[in-house]
PDB file of N, CA and C in Angstrom:
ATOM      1  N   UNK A   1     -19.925  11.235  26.947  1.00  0.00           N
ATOM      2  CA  UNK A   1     -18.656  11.893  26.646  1.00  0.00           C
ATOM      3  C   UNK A   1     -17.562  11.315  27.523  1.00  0.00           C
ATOM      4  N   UNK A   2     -16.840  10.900  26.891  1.00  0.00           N
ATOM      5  CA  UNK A   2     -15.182  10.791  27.535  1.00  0.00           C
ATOM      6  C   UNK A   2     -14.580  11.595  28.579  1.00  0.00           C
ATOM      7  N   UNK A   3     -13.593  11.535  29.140  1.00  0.00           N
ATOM      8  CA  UNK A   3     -12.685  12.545  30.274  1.00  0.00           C
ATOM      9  C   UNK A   3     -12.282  13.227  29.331  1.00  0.00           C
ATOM     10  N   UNK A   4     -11.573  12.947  28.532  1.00  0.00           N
ATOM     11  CA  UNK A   4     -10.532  13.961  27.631  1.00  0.00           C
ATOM     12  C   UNK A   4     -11.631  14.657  26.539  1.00  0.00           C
ATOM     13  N   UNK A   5     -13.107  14.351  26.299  1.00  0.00           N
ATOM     14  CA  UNK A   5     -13.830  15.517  25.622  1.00  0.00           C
ATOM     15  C   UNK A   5     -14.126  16.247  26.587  1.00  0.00           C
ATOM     16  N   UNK A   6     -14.604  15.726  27.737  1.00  0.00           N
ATOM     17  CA  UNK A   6     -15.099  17.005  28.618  1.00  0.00           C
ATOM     18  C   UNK A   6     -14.161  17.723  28.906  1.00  0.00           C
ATOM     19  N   UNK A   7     -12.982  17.128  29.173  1.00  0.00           N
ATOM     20  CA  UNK A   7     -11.891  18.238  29.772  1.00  0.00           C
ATOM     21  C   UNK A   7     -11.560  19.523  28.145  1.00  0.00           C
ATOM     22  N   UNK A   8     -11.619  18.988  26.938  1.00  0.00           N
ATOM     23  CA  UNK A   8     -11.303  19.331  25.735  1.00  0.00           C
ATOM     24  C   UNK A   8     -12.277  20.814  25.616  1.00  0.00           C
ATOM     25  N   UNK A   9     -13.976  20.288  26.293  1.00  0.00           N
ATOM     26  CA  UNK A   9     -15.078  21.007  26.183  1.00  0.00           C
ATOM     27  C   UNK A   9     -14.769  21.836  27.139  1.00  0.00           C
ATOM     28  N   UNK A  10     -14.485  21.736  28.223  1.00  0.00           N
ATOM     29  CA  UNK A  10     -14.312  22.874  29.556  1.00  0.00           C
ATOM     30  C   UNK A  10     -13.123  23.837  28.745  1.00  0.00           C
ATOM     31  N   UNK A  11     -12.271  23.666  27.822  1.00  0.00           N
ATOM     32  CA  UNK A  11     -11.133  24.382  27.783  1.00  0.00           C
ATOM     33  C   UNK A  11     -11.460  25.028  26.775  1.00  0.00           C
ATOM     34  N   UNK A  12     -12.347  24.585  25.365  1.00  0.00           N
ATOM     35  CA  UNK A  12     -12.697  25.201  24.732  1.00  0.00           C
ATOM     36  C   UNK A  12     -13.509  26.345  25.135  1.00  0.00           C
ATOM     37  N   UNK A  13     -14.613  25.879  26.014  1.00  0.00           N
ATOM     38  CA  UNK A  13     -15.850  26.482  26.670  1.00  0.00           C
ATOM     39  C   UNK A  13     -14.851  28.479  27.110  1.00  0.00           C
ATOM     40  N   UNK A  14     -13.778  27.833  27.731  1.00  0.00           N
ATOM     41  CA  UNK A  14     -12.979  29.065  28.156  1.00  0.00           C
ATOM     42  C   UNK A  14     -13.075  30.068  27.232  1.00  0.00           C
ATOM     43  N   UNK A  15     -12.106  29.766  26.123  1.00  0.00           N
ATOM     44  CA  UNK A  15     -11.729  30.220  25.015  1.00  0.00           C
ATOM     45  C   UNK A  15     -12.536  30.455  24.282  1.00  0.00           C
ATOM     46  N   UNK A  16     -13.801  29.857  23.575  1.00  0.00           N
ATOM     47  CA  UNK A  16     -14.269  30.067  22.005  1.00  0.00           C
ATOM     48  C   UNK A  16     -16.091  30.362  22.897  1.00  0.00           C
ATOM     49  N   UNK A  17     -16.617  30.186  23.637  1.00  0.00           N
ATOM     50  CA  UNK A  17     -17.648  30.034  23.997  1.00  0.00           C
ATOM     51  C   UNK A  17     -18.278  29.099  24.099  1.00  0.00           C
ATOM     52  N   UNK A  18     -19.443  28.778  24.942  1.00  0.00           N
ATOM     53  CA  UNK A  18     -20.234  27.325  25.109  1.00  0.00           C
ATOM     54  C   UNK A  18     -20.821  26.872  23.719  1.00  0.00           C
ATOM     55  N   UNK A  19     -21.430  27.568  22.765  1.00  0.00           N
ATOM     56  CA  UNK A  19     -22.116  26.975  21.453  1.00  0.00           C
ATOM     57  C   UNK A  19     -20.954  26.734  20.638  1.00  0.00           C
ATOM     58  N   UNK A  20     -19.368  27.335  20.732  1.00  0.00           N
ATOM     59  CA  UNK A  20     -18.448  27.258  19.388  1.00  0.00           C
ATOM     60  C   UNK A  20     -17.982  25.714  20.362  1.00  0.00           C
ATOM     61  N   UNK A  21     -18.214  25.738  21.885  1.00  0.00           N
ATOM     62  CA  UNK A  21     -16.793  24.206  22.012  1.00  0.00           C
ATOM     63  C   UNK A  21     -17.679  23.196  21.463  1.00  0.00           C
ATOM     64  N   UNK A  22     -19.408  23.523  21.307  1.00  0.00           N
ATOM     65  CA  UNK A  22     -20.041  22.115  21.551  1.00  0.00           C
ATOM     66  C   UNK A  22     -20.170  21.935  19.661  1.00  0.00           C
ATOM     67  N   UNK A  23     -19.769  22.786  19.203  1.00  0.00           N
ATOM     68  CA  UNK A  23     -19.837  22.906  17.460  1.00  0.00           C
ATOM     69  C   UNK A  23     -18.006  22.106  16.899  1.00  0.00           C
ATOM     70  N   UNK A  24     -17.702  22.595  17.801  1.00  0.00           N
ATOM     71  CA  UNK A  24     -16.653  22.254  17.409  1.00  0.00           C
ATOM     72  C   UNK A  24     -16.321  20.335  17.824  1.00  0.00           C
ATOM     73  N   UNK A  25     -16.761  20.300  19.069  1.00  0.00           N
ATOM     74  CA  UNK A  25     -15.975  18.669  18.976  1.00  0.00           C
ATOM     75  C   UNK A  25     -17.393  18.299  18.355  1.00  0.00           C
ATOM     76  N   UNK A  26     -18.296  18.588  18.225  1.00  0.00           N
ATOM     77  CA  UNK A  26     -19.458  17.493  17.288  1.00  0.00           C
ATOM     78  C   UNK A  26     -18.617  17.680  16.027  1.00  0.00           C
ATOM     79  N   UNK A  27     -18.300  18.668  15.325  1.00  0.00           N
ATOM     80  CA  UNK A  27     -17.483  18.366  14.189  1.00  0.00           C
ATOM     81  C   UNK A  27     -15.994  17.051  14.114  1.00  0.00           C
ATOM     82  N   UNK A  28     -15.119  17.759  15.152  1.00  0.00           N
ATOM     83  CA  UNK A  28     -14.082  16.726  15.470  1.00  0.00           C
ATOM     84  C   UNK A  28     -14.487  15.010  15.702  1.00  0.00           C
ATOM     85  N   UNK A  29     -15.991  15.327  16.329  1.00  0.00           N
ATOM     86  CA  UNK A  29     -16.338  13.626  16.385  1.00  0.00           C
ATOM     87  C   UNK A  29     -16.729  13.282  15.185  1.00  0.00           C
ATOM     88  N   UNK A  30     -17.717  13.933  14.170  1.00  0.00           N
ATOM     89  CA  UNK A  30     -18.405  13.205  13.229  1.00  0.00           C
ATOM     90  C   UNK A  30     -17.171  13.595  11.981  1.00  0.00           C
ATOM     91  N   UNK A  31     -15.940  13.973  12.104  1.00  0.00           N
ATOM     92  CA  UNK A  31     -14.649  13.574  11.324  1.00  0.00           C
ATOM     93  C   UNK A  31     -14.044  12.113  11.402  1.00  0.00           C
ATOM     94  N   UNK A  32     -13.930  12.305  13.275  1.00  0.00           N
ATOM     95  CA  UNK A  32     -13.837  10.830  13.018  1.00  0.00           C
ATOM     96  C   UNK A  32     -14.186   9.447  13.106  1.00  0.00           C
ATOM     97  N   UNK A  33     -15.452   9.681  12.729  1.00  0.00           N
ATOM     98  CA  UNK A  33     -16.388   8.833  12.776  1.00  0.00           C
ATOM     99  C   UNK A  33     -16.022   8.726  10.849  1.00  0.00           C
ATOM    100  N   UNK A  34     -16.525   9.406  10.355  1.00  0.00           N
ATOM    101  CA  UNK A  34     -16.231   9.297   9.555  1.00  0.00           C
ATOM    102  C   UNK A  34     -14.901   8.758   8.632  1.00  0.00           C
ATOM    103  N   UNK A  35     -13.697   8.898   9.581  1.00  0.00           N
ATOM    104  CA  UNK A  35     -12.307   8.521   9.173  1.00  0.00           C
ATOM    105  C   UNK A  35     -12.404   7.245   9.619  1.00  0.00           C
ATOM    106  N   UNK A  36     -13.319   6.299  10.737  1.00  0.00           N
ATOM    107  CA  UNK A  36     -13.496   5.055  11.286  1.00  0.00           C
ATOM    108  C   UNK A  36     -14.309   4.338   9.758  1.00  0.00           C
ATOM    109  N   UNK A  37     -15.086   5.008   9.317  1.00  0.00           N
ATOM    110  CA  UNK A  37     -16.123   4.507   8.358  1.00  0.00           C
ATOM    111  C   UNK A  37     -15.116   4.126   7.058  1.00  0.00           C
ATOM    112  N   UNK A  38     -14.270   4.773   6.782  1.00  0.00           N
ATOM    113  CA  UNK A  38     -13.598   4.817   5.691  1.00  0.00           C
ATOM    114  C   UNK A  38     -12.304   4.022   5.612  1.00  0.00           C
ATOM    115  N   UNK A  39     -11.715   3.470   6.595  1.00  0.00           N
ATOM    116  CA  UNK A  39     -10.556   3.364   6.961  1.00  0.00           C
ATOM    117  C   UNK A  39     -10.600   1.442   6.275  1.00  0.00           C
ATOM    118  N   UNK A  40     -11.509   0.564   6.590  1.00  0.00           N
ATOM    119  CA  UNK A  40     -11.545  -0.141   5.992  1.00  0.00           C
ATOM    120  C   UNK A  40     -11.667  -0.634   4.170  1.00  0.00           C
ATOM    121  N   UNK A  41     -11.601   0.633   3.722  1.00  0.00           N
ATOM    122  CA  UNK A  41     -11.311   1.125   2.345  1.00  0.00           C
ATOM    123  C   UNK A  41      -9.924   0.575   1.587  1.00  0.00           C
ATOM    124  N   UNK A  42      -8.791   0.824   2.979  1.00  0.00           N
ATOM    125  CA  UNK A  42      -7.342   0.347   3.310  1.00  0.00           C
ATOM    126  C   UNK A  42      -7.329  -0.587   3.526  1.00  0.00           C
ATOM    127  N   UNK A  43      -8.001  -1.589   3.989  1.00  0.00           N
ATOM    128  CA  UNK A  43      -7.285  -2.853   4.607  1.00  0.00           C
ATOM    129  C   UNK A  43      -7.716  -3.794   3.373  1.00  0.00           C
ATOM    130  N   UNK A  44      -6.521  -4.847   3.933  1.00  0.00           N
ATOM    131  CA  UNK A  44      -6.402  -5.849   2.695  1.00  0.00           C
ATOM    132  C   UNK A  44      -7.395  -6.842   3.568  1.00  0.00           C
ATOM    133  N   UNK A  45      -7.930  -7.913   2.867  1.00  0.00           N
ATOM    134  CA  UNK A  45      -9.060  -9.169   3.250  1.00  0.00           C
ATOM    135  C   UNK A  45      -7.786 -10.221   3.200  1.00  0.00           C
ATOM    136  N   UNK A  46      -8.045 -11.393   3.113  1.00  0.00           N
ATOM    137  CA  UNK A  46      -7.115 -12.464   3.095  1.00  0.00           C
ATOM    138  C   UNK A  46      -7.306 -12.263   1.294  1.00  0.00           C
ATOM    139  N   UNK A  47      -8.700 -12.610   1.002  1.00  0.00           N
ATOM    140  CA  UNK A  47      -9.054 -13.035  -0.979  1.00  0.00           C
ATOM    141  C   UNK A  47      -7.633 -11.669  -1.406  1.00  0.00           C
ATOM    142  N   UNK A  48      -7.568 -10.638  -0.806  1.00  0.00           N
ATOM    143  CA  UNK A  48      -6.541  -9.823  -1.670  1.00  0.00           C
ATOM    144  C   UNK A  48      -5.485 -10.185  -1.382  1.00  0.00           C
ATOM    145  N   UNK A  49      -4.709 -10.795  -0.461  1.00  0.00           N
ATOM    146  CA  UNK A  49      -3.234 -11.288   0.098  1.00  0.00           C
ATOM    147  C   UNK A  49      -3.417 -12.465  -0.903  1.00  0.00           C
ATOM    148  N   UNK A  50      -4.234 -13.064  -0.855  1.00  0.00           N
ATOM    149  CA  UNK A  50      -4.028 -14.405  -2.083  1.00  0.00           C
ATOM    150  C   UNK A  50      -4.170 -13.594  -3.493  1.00  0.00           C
ATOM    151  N   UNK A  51      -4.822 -13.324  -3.627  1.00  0.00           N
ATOM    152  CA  UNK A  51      -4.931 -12.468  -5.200  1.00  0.00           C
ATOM    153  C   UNK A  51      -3.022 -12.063  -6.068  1.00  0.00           C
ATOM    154  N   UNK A  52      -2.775 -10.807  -4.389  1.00  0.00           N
ATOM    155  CA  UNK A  52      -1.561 -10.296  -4.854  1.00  0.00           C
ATOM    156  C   UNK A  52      -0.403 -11.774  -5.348  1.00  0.00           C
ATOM    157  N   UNK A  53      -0.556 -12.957  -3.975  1.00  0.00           N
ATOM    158  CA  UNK A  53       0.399 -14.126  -3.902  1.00  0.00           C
ATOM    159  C   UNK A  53      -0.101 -14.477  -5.181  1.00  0.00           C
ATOM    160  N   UNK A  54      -1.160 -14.603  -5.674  1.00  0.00           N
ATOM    161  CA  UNK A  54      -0.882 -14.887  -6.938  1.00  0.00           C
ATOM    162  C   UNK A  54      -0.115 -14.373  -8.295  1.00  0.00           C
ATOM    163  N   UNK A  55      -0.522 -13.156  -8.051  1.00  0.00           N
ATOM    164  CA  UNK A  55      -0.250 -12.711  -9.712  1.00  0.00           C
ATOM    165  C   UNK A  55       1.481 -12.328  -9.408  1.00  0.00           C
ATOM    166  N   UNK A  56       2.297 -12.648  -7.766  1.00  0.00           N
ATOM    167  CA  UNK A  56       3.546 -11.749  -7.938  1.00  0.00           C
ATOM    168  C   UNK A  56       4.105 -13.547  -8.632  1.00  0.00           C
ATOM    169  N   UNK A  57       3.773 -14.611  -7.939  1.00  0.00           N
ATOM    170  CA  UNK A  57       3.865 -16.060  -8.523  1.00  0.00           C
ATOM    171  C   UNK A  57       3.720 -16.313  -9.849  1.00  0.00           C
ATOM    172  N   UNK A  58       3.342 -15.396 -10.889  1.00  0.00           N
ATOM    173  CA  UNK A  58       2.961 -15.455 -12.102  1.00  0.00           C
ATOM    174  C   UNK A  58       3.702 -14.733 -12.508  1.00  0.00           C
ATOM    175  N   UNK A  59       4.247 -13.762 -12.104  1.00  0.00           N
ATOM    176  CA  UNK A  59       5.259 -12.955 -12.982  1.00  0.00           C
ATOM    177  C   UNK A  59       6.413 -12.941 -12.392  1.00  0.00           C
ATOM    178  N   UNK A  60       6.797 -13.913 -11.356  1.00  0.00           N
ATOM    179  CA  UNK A  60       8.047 -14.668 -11.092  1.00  0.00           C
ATOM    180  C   UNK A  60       8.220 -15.590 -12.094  1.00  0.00           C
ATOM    181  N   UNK A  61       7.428 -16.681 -12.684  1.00  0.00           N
ATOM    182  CA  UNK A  61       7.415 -17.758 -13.505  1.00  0.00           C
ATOM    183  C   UNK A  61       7.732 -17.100 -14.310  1.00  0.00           C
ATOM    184  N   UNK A  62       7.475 -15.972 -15.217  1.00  0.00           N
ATOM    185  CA  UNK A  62       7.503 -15.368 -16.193  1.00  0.00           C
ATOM    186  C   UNK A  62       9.008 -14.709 -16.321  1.00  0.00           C
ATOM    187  N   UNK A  63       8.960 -14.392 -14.908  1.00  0.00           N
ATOM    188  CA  UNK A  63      10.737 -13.530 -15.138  1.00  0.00           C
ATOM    189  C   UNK A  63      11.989 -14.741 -15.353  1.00  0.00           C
ATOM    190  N   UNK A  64      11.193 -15.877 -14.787  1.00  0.00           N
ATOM    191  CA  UNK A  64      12.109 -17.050 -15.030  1.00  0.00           C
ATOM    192  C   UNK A  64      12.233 -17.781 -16.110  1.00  0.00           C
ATOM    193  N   UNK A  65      11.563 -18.218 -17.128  1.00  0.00           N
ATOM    194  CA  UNK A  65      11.043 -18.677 -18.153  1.00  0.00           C
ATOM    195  C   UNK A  65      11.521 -17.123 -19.118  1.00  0.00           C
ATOM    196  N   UNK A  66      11.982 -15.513 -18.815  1.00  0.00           N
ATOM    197  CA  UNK A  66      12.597 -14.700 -19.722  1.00  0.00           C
ATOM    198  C   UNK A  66      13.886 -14.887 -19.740  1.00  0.00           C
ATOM    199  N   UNK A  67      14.597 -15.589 -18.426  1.00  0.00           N
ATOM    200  CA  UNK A  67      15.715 -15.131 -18.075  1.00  0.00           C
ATOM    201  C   UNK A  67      16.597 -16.514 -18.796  1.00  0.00           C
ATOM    202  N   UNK A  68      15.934 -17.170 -18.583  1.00  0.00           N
ATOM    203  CA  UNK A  68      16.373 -18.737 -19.103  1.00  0.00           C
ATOM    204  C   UNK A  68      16.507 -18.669 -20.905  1.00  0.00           C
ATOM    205  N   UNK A  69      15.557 -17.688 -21.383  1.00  0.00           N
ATOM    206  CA  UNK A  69      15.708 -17.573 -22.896  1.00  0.00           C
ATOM    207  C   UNK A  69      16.799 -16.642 -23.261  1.00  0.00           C
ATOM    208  N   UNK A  70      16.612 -15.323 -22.264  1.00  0.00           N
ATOM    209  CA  UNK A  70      18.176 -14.741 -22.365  1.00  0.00           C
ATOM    210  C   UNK A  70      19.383 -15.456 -22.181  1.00  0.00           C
ATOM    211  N   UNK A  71      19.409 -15.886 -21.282  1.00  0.00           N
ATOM    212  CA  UNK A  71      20.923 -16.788 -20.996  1.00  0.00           C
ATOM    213  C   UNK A  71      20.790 -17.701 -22.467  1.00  0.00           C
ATOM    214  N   UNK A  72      20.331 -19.031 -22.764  1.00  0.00           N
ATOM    215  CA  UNK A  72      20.420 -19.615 -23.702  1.00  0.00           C
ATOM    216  C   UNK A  72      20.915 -18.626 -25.019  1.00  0.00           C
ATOM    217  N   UNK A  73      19.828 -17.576 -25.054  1.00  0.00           N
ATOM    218  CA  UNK A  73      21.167 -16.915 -25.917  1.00  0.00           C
ATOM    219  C   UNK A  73      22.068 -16.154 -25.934  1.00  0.00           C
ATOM    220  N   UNK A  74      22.333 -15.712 -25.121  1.00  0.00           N
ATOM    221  CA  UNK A  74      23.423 -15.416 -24.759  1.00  0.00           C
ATOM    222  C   UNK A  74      24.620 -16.381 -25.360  1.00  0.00           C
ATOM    223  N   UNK A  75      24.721 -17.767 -24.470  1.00  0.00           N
ATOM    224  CA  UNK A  75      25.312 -18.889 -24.571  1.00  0.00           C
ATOM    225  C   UNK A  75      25.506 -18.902 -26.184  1.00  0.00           C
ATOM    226  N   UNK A  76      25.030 -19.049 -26.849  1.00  0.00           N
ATOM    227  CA  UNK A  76      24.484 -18.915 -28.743  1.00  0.00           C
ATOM    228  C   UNK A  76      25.804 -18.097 -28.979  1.00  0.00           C
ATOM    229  N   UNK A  77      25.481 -16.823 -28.591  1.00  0.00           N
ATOM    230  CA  UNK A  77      25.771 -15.654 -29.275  1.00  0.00           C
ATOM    231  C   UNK A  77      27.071 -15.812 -28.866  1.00  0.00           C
ATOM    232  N   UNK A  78      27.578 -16.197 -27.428  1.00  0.00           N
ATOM    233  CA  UNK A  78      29.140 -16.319 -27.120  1.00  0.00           C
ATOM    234  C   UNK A  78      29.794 -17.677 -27.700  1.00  0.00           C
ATOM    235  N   UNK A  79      29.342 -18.839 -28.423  1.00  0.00           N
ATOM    236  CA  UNK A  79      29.745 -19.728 -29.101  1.00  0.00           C
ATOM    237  C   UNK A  79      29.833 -19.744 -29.611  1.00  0.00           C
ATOM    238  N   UNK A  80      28.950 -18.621 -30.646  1.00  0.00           N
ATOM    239  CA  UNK A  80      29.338 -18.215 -32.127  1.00  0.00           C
ATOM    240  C   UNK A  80      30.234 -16.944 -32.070  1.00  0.00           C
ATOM    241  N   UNK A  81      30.679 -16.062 -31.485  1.00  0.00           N
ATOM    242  CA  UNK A  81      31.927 -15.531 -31.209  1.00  0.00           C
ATOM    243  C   UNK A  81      33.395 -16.638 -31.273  1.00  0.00           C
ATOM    244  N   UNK A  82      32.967 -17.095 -30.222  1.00  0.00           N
ATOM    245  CA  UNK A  82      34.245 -18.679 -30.029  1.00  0.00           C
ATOM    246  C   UNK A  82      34.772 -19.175 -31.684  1.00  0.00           C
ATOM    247  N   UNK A  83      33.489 -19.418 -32.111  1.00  0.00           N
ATOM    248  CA  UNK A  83      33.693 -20.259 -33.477  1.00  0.00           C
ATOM    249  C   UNK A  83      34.032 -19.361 -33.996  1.00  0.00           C
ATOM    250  N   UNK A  84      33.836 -18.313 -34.757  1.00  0.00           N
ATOM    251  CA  UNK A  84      34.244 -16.876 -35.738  1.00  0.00           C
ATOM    252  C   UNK A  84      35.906 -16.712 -35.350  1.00  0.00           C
ATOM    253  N   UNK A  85      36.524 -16.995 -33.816  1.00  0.00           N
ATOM    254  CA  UNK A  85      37.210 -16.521 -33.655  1.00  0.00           C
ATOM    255  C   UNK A  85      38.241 -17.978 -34.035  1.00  0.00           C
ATOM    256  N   UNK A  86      38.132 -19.011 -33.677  1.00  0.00           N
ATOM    257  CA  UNK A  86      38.490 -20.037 -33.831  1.00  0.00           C
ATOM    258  C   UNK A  86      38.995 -20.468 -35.460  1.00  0.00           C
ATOM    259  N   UNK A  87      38.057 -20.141 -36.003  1.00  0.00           N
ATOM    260  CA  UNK A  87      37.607 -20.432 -38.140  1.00  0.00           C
ATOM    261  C   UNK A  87      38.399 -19.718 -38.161  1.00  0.00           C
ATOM    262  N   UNK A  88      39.316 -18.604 -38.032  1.00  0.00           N
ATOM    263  CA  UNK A  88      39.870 -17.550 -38.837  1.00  0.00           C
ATOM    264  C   UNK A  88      41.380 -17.787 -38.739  1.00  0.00           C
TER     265      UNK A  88
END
């Protein structure tokens, strides 16, 4: 045990009794033991930092290759305004 469980256990020990402090931090420990076990659940690996670099690289190309077809027509659509307005 640590300084800060025993001191945790002496203070409980005060308050709740000797069987509730020693019930209680075995619970508080095997929480976070358990929150240690799980926590890598969260973390990214490198294969997922490349994964994400990929697919945001793929739908950059994509937003670029949309944006380039919008503008072009755009361009269309305001030249044939020009001309309509021009012909008349």
């Amino acid at each position: 045990m640590s300084t800060l469980e025993i001191n945790l256990y002496n203070k409980l020990k005060v308050k709740l009794g000797e069987i509730e402090a020693k019930e209680l931090l075995a619970f508080i420990d095997s929480r976070s033991e358990e929150k240690r076990l799980n926590a890598d659940k969260f973390l990214a690996t490198k294969q997922d930092v490349n994964d994400i670099r990929l697919e945001v690289k793929e739908v950059k190309t994509d937003m670029i290759k949309w944006f380039f077809a919008f503008f072009i027509t755009l361009v269309i659509m305001i030249l044939g305004l020009y001309g309509t307005i021009l012909l008349k």
